[in-house]
C-alpha atoms as a PDB file:
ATOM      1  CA  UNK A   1     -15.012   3.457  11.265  1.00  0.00           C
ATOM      2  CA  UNK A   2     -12.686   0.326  12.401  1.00  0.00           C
ATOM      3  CA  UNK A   3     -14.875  -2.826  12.264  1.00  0.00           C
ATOM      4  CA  UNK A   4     -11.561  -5.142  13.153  1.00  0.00           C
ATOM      5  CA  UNK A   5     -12.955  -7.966  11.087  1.00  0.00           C
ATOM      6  CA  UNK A   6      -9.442  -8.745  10.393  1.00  0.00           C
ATOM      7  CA  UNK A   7      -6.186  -7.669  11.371  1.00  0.00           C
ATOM      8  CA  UNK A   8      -4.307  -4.847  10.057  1.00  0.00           C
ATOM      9  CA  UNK A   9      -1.403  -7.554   9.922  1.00  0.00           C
ATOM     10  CA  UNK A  10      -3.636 -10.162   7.991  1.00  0.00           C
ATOM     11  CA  UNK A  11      -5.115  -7.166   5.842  1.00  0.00           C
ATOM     12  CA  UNK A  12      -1.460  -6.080   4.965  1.00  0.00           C
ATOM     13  CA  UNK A  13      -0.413  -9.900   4.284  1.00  0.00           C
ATOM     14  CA  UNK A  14      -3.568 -10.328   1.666  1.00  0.00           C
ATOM     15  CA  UNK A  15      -2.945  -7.674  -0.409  1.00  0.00           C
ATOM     16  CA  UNK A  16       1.003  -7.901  -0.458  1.00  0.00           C
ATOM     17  CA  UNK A  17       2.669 -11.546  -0.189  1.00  0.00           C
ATOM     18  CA  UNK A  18      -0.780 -13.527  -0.549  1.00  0.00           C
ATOM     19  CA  UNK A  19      -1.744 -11.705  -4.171  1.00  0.00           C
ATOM     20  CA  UNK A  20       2.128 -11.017  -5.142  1.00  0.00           C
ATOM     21  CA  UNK A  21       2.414 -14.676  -4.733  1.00  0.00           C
ATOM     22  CA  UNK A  22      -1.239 -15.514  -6.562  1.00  0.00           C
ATOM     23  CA  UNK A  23      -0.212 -13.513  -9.397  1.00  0.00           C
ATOM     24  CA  UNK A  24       3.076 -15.094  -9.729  1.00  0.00           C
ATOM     25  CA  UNK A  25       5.482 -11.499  -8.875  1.00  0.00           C
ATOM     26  CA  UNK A  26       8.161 -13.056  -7.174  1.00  0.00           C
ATOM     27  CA  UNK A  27       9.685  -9.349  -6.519  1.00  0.00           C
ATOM     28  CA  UNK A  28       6.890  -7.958  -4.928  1.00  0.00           C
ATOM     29  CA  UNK A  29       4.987  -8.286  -1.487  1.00  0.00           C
ATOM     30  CA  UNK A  30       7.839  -8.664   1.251  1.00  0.00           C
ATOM     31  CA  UNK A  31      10.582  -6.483   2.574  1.00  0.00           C
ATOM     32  CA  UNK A  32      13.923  -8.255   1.264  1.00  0.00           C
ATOM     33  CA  UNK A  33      16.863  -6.958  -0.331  1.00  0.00           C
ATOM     34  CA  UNK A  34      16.366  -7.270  -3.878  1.00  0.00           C
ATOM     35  CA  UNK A  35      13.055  -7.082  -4.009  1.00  0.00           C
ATOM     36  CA  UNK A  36      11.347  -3.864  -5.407  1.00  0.00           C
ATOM     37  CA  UNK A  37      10.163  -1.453  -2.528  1.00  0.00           C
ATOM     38  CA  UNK A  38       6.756  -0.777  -2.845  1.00  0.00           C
ATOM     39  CA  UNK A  39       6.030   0.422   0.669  1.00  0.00           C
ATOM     40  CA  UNK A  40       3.349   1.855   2.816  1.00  0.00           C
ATOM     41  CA  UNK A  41       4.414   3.673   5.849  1.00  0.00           C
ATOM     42  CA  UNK A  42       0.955   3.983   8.091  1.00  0.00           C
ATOM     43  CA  UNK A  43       0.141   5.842  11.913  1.00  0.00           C
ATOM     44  CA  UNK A  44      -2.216   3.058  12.916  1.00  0.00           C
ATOM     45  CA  UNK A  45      -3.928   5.189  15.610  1.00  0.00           C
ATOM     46  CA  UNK A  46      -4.709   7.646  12.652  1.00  0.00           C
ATOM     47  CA  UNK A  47      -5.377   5.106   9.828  1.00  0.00           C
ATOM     48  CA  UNK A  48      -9.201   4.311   9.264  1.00  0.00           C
ATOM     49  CA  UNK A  49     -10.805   3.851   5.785  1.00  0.00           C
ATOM     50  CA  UNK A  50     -13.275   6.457   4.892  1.00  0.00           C
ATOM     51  CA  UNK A  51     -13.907   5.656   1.229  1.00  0.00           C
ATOM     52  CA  UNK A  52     -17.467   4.262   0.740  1.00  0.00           C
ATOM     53  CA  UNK A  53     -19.742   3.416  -2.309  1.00  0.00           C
ATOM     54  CA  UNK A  54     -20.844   7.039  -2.936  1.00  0.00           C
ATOM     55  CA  UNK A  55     -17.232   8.082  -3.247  1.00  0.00           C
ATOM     56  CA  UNK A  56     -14.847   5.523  -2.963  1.00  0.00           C
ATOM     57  CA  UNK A  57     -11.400   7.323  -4.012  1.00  0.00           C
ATOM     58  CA  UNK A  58     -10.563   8.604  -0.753  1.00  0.00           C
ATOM     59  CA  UNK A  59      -7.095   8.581   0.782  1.00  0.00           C
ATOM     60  CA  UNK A  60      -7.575   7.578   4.586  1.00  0.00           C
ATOM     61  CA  UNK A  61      -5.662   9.450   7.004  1.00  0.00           C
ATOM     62  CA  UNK A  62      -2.952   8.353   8.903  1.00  0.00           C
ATOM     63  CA  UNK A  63      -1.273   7.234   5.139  1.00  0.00           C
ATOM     64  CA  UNK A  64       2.006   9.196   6.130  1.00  0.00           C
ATOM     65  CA  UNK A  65       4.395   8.201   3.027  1.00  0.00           C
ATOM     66  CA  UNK A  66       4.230   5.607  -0.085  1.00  0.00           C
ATOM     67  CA  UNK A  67       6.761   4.634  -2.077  1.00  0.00           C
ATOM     68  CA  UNK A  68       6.742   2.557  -5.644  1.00  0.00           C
ATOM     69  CA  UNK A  69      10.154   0.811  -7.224  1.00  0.00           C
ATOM     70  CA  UNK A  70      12.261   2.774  -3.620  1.00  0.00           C
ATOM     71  CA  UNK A  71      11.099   6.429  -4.343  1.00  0.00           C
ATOM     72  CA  UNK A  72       8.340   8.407  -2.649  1.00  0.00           C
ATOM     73  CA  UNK A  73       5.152   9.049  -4.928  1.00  0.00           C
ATOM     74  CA  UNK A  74       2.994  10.514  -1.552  1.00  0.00           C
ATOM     75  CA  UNK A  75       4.754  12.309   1.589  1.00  0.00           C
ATOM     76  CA  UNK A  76       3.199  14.915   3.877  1.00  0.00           C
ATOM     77  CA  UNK A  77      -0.786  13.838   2.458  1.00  0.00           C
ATOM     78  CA  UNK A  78       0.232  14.988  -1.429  1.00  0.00           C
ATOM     79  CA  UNK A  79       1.883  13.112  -4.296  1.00  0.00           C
ATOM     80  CA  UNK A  80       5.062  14.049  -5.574  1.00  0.00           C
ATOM     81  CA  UNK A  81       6.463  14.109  -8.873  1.00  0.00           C
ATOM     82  CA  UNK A  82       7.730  10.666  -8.906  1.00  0.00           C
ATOM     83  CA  UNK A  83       6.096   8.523 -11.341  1.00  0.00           C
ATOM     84  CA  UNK A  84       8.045   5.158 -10.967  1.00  0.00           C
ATOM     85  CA  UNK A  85       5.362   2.685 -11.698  1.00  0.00           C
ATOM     86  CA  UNK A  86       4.679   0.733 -14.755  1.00  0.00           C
ATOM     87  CA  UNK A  87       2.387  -2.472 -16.141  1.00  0.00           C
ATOM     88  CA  UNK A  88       3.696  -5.520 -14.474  1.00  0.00           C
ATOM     89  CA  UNK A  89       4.892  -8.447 -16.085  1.00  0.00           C
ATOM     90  CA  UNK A  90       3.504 -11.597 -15.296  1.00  0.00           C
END
C-alpha cells in the first residue's frame, strides 16, 4: 500500500545524497561521472513496498534492475552473479 507520506523523490534523496553525505562518502549518492554507480532503476506505477514486520525481506515489485560499483547484481526480478560490493570506507 502507497501511504505518500513523502515523495518518492524526497524518499530517494534521504537514503542516497542526504546519508552518503551524513556518513561522509563523497562517491556515493548522486549520478556524476566519477562517482561509483550504485543505481536503482524503478516502474513507479509498479513499485509499492510490501515488506512488513512479520517478514520484512521482501523485494517490492516494480524493482526492474540494480546495479553496485556500474554492474548489474538484480535484472529481470533475480540476482546475478555479480558480487561487486564491499565494506565502505569512511
Amino acid at each position: 500500500m502507497r501511504e505518500k507520506l513523502i515523495s518518492v523523490e524526497q524518499a530517494v534523496a534521504r537514503l542516497t545524497a542526504k546519508a552518503a553525505d551524513r556518513l561522509g562518502l563523497r562517491d556515493r549518492g548522486r549520478i556524476q561521472p566519477g562517482l561509483r554507480a550504485d543505481l536503482v532503476l524503478l516502474d513507479l506505477p509498479q513499485f509499492v513496498d510490501t515488506a512488513s514486520y512479520e517478514d520484512p525481506k521482501q523485494t517490492p515489485p516494480g524493482v526492474v534492475m540494480v546495479w553496485v560499483g556500474g554492474q548489474v547484481v538484480r535484472k529481470d526480478g533475480k540476482r546475478t552473479d555479480a558480487r561487486p560490493g564491499g565494506v565502505l570506507g569512511m
